[in-house]
Protein backbone atom coordinates (compact mmCIF):
# COMPACT_ATOMS: atom_id res chain seq x y z
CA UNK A 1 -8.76 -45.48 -18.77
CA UNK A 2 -8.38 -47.32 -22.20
CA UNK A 3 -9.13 -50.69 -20.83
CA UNK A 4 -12.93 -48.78 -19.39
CA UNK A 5 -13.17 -47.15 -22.87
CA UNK A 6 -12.39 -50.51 -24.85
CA UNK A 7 -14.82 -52.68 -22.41
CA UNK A 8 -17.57 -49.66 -23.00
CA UNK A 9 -17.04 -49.46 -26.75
CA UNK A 10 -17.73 -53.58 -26.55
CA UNK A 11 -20.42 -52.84 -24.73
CA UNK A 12 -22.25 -50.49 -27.20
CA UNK A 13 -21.32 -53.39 -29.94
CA UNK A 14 -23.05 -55.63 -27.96
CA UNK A 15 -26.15 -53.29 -27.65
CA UNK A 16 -26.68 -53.16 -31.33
CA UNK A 17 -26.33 -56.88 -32.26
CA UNK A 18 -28.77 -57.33 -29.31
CA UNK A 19 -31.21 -54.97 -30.41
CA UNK A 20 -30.76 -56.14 -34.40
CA UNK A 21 -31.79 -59.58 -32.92
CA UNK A 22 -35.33 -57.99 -31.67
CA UNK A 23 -33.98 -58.39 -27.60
CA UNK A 24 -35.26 -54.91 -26.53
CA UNK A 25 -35.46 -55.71 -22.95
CA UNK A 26 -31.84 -56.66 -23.03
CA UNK A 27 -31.16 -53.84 -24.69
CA UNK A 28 -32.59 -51.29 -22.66
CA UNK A 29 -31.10 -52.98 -20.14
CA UNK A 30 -27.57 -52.96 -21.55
CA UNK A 31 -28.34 -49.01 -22.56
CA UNK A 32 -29.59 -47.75 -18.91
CA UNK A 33 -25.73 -49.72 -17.26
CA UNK A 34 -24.07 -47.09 -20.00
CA UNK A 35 -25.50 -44.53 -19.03
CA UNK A 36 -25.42 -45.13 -15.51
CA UNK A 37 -21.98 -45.25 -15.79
CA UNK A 38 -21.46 -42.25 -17.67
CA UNK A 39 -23.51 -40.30 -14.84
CA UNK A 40 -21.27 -41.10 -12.74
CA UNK A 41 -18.43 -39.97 -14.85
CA UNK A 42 -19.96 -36.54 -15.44
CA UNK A 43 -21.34 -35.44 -12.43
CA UNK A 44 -17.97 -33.77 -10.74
CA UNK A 45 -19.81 -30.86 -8.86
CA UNK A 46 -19.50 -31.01 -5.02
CA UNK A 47 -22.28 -32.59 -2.85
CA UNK A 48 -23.31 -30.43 0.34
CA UNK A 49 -23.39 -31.89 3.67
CA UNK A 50 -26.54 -32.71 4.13
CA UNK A 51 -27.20 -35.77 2.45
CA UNK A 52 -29.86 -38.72 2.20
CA UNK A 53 -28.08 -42.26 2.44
CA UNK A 54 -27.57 -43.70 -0.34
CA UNK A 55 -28.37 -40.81 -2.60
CA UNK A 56 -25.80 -38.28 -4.10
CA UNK A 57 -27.95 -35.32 -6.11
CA UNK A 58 -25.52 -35.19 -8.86
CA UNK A 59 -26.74 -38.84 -10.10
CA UNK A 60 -29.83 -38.48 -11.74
CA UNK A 61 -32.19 -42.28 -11.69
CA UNK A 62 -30.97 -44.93 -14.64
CA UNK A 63 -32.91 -45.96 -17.49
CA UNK A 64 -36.27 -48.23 -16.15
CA UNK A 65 -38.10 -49.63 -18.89
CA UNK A 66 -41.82 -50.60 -18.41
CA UNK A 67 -44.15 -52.78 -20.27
CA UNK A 68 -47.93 -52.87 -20.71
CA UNK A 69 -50.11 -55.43 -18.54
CA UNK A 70 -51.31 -57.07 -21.07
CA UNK A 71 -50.69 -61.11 -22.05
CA UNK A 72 -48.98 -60.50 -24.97
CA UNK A 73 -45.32 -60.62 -26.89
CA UNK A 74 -42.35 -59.41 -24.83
CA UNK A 75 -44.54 -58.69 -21.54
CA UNK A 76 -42.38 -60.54 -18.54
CA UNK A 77 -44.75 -61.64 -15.38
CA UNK A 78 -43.29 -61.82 -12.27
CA UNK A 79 -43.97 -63.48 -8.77
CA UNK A 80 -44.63 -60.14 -6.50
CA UNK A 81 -43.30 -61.78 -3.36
CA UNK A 82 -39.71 -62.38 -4.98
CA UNK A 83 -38.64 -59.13 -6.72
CA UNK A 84 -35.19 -59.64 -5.57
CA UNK A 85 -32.68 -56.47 -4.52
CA UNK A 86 -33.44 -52.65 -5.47
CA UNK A 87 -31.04 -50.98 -6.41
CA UNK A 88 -30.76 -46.96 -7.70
CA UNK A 89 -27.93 -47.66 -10.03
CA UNK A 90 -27.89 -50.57 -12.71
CA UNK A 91 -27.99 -54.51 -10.88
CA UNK A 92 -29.05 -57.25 -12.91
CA UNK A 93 -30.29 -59.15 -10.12
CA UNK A 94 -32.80 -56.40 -9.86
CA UNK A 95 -36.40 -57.85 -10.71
CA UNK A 96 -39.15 -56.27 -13.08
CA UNK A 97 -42.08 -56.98 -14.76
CA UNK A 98 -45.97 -56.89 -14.31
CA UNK A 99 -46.94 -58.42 -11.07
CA UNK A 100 -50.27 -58.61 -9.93
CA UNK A 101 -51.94 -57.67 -6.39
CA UNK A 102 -55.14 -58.19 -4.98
CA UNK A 103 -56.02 -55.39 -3.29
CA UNK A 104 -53.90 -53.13 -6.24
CA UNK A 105 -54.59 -55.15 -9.20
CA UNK A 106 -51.43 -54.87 -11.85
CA UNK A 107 -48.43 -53.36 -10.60
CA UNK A 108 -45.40 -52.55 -13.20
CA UNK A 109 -42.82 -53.00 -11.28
CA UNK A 110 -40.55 -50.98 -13.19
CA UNK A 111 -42.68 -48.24 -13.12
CA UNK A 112 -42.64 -48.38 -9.26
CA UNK A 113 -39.16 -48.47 -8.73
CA UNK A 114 -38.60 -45.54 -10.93
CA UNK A 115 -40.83 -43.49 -9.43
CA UNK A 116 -39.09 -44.44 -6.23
CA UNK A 117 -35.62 -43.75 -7.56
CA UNK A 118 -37.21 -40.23 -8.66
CA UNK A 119 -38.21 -39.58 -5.31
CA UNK A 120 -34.94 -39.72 -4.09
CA UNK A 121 -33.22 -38.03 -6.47
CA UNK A 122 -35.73 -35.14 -5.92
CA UNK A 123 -35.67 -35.11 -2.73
CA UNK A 124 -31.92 -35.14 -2.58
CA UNK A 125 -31.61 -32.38 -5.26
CA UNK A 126 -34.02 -30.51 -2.82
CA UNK A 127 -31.72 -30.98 0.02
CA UNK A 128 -28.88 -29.64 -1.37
CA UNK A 129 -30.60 -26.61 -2.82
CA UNK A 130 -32.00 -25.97 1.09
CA UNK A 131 -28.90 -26.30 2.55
CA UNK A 132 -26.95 -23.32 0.20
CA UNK A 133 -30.32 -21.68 1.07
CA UNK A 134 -31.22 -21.54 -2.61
CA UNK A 135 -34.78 -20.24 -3.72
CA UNK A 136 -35.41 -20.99 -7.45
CA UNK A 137 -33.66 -24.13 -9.02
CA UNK A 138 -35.52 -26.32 -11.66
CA UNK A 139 -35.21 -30.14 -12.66
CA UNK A 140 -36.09 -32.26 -15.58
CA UNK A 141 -36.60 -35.95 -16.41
CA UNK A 142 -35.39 -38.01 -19.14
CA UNK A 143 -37.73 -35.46 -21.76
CA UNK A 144 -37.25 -32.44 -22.77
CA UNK A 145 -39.89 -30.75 -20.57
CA UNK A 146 -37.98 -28.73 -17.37
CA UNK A 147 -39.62 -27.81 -14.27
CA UNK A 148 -39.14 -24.40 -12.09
CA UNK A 149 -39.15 -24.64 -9.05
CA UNK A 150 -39.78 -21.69 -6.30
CA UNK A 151 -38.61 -22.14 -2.88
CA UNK A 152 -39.89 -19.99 0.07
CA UNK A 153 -38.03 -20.05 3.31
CA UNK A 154 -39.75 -19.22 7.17
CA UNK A 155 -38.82 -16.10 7.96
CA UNK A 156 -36.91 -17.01 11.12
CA UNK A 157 -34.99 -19.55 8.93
CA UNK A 158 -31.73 -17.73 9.58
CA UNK A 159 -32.21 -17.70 13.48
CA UNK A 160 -32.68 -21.53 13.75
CA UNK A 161 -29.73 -23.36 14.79
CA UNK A 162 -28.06 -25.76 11.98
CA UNK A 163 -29.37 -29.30 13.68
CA UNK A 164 -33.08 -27.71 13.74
CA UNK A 165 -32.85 -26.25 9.89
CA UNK A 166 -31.20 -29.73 8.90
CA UNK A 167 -34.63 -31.60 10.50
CA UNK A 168 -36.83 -29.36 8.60
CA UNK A 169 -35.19 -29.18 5.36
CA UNK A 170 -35.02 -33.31 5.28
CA UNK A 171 -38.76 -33.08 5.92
CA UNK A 172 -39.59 -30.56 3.43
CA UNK A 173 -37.07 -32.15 1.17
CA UNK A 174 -39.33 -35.63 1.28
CA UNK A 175 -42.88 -34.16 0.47
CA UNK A 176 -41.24 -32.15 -2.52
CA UNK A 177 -39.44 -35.11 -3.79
CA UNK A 178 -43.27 -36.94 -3.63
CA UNK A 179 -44.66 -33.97 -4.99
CA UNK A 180 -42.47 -33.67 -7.75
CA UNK A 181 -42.43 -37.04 -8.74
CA UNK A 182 -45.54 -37.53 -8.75
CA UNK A 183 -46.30 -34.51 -10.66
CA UNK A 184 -43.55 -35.17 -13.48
CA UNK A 185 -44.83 -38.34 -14.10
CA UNK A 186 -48.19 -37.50 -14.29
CA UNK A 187 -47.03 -35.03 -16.61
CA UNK A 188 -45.37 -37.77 -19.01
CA UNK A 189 -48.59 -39.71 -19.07
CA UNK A 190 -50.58 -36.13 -20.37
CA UNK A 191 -47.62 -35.40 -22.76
CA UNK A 192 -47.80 -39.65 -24.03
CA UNK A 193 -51.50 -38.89 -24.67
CA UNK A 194 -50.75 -35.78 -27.17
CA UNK A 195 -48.21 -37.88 -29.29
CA UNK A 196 -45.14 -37.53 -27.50
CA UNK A 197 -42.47 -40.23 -28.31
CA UNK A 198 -39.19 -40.52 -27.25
CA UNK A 199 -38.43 -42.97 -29.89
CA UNK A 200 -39.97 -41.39 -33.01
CA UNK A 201 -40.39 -44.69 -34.91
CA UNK A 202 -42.49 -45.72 -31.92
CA UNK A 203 -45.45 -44.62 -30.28
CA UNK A 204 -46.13 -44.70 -26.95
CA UNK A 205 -49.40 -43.59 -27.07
CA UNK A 206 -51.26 -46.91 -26.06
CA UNK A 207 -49.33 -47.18 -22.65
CA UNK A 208 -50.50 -43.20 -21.62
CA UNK A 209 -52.88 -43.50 -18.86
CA UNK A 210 -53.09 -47.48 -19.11
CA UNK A 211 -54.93 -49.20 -16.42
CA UNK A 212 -51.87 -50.04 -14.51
CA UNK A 213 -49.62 -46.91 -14.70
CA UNK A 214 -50.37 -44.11 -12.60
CA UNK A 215 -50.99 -46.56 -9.41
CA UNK A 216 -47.57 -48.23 -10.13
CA UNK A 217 -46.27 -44.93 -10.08
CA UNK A 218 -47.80 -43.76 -7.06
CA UNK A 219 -46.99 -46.22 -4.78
CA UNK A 220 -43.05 -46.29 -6.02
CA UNK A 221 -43.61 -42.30 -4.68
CA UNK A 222 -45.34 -43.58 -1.48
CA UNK A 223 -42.13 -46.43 -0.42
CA UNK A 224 -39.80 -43.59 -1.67
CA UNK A 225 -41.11 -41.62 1.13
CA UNK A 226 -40.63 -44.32 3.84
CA UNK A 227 -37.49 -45.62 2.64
CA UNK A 228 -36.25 -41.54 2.84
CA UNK A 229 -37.47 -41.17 6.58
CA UNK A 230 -34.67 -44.64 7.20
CA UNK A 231 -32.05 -42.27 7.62
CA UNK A 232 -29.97 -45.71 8.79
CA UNK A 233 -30.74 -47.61 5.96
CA UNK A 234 -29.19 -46.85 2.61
CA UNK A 235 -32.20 -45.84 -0.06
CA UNK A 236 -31.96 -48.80 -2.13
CA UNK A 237 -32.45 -51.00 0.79
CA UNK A 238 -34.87 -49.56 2.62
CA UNK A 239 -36.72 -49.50 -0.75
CA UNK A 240 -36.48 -53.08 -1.19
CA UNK A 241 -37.70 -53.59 2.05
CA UNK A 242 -40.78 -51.62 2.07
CA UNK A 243 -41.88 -52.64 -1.58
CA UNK A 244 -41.82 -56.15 -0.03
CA UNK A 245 -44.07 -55.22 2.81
CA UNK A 246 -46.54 -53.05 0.89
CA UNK A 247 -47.02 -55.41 -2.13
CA UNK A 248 -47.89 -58.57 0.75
CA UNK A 249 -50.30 -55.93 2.20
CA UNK A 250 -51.84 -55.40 -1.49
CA UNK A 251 -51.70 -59.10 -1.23
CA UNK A 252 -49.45 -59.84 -4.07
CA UNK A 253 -49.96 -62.57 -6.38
CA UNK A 254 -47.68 -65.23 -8.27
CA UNK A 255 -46.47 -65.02 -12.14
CA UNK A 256 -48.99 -67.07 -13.07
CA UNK A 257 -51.52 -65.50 -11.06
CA UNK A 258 -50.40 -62.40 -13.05
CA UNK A 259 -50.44 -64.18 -16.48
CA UNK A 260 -53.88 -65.40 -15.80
CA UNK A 261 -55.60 -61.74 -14.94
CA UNK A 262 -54.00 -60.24 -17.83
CA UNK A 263 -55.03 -63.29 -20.34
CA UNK A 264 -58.49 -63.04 -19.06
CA UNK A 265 -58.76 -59.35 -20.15
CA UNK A 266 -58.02 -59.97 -23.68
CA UNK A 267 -60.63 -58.87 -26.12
CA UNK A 268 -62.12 -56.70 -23.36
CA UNK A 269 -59.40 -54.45 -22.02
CA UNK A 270 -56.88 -54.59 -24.43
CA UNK A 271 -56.17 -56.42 -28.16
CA UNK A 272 -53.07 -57.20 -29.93
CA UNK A 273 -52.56 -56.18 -33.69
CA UNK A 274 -49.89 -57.52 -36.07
CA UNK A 275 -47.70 -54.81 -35.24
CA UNK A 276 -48.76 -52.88 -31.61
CA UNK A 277 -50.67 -53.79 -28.83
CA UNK A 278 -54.53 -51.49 -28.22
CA UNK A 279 -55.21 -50.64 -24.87
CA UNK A 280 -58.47 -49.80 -24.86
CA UNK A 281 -58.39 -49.47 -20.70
CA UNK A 282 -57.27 -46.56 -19.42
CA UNK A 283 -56.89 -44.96 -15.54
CA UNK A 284 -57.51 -41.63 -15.53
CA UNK A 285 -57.82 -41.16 -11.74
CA UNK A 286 -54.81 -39.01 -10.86
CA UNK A 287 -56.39 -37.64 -7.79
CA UNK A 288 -57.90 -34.74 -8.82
CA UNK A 289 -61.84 -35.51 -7.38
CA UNK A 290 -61.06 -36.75 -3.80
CA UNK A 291 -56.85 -36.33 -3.33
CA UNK A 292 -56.80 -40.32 -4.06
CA UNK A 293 -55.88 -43.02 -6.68
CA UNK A 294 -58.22 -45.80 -6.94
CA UNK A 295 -56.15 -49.17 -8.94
CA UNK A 296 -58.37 -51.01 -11.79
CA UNK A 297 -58.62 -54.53 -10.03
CA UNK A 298 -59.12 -57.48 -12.49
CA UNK A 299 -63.30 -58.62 -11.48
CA UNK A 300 -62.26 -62.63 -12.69
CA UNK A 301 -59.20 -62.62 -10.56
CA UNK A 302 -60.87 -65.79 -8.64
CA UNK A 303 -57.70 -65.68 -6.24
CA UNK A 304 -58.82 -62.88 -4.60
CA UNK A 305 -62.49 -63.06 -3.31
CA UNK A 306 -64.12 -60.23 -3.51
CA UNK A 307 -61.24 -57.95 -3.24
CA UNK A 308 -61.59 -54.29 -1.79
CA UNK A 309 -59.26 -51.32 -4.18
CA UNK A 310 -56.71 -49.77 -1.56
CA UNK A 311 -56.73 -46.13 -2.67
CA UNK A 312 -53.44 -44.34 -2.20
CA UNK A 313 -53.18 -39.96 -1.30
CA UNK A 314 -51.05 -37.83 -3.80
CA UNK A 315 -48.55 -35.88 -2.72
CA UNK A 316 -49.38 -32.54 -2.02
CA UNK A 317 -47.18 -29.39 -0.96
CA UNK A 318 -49.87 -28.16 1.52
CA UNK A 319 -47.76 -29.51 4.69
CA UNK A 320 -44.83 -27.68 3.68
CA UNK A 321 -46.55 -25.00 5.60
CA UNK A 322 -46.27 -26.14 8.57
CA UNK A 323 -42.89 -25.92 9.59
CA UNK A 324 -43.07 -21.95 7.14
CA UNK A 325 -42.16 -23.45 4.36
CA UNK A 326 -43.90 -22.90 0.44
CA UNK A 327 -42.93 -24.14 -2.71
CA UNK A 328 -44.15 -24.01 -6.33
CA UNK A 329 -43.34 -25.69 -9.58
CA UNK A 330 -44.09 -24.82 -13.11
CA UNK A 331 -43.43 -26.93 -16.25
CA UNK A 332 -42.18 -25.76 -19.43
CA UNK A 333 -42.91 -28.14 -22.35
CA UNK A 334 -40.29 -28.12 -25.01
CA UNK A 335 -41.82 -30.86 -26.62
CA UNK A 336 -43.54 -30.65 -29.78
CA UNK A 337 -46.95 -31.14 -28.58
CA UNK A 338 -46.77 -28.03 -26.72
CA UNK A 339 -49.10 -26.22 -28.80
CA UNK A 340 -51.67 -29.04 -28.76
CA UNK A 341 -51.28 -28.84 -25.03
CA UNK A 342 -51.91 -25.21 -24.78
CA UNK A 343 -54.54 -24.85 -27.06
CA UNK A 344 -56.63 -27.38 -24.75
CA UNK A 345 -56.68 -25.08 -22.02
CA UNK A 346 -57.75 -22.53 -24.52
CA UNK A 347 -54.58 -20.80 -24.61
CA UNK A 348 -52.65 -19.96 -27.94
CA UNK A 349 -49.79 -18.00 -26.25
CA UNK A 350 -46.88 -19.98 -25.03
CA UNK A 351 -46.22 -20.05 -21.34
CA UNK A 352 -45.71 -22.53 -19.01
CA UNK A 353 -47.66 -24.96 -17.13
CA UNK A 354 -48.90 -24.88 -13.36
CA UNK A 355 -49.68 -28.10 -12.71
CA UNK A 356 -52.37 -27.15 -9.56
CA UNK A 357 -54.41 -25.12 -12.49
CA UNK A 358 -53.93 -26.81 -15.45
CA UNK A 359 -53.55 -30.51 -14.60
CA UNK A 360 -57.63 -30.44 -13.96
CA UNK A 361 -58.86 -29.44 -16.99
CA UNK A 362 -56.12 -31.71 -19.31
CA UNK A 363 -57.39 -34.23 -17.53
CA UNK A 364 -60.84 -33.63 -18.15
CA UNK A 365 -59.56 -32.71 -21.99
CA UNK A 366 -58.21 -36.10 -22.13
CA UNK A 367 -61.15 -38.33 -21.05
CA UNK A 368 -63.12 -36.26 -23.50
CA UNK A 369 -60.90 -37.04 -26.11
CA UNK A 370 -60.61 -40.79 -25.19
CA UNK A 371 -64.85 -41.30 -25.15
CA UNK A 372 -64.40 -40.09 -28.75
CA UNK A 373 -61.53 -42.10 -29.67
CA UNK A 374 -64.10 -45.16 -28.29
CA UNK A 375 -67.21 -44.42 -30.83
């Protein structure tokens, strides 16, 4: 036990003469294998038996760093067809960057494999609250904001034999961990926009909504859900494998192809200061219009001849219906753009957030605000 605190107390050492030497990557990375650990450590309460492989619901996702797509200082490109291992808890081997795909134009990989690790987590938190037959539990992130969640059960749900309750609750388990993933991310990117910052000496504001992020983010949700229904593969595998075979079908791209897209958007999408980088393209389309997310695709890309965008479907609770099952989720702030938040949808009481009625007219609040930010 003092050898593990010695080697951790080294470790956190490390960290800062790293990070005094302007390495952040290294030293997020350094950071999220700390806390990893510590998870691990803390998380004593018993699992149930249901389980997903690979996942245990007292372990929330590590640290994942992303980056903007943009040519610039500090942004790593990477060769989409040789991402190396997933992995849920901290591996250097592990692979990220900004990669870049034909048919989905720049992917953050980091992005995608934490909404993928989210998706499991969710949907193994969801598990466990179906099995002890559990109605209202809630969940949060890595900010502040928490999220309630309401659970309604078939009414013959006590009748069905454990094998048959198992099956549905794995299924119903899935489509909430999309859902709610999906839905908390979304919800960072609206909270980024209003001047949240988890650092406070550093803004995040010109990575909300960039061109890249809520497509990244999407389709980390979209192999989570695949990777769950492997019940024979542990998750991290099964992710690895799928991201492989989705990105090919996007038609995914080398580093340099990737370097080359971004570097030809300078000046047009994006421009680099002295001290931050402006993103002046931004993705809006969370799926509100037509239940899809259409990717920005780079028009000079000349590797990819007239590419065609592969939307992707959000996640939606609707199917949960049929096998009797509802849910709903509501999101309570606590950050301190709350009241900035609430007094866009016209409302100067605090209360909380339901993302089916008040995601559509943020959004809208948002692109308003951004053509005025533009003249």
């Amino acid at each position: 036990m003092h050898g593990s605190r010695l080697g951790r107390w080294f470790l956190l050492v490390s960290v800062g003469m790293i990070g005094a030497s302007g390495c952040r990557p290294t030293t997020f990375l350094a950071a999220a294998a700390i806390s990893q650990g510590a998870q691990w450590r803390t998380h004593r309460e018993p699992s149930g038996c249901w389980t997903f492989n690979g996942l245990d619901p007292r372990v929330p996702p590590r640290i994942r760093p992303g980056s903007y797509a943009t040519a610039t200082r500090s942004v790593h490109f990477v060769d989409a067809a040789n991402l190396g291992p997933h992995s849920y808890r901290f591996l250097w081997s592990e692979c990220n960057g900004i990669a870049y795909t034909c048919r989905g134009g720049h992917i953050d990989i980091a992005h995608l494999r934490k909404a993928a690790d989210w998706t499991g987590h969710l949907a193994a938190v969801t598990l466990g609250h179906i099995e002890r037959n559990e109605t209202h539990f809630r969940f949060k992130l890595r900010e502040p904001t928490v999220y309630f969640v309401t659970l309604t059960f078939p009414p013959d749900w006590d009748r069905l034999d454990e094998p048959e309750r198992e099956r549905i609750a794995r299924k119903v388990s899935r489509q909430f961990g999309q859902y709610g993933a999906y839905t908390a991310l979304t919800w960072h990117e609206i909270i980024t926009w209003f001047g949240y910052r988890p650092r406070l000496n550093v803004s995040e504001f010109p990575s909300a909504f960039s061109w890249e992020d809520i497509y990244s983010n999407l389709l980390g949700v979209h192999i989570a859900g695949a990777a769950l229904e492997q019940e024979d593969c542990p998750f991290s595998e099964a992710v690895a494998a799928i991201m492989d075979q989705q990105l090919e079908g996007l038609g995914w791209q080398s580093a340099e192809v990737a370097r080359e897209a971004a570097e030809a958007l300078r000046g047009q999408w994006y421009s680099q200061g002295w001290f931050m980088t402006e993103v002046r393209k931004r993705n809006f389309d969370v799926g509100l219009d037509d239940g899809y997310v259409t990717p920005c695709l780079v028009p000079s890309a000349l590797v990819c001849p007239s590419p065609e965008p592969h939307p992707l479907p959000v996640p939606t609770l609707d199917a949960l219906a049929d096998v009797g099952f509802s849910a709903r989720v509501e999101i309570e702030a606590r950050v301190w753009e709350e009241k900035r938040i609430l007094k866009a949808l016209g409302s100067d009481a605090r209360r909380r957030i339901d993302p089916g009625v008040d995601f559509a007219p943020l959004m809208s609040y948002i692109e308003q605000d951004a053509s005025r930010l533009e003249k």
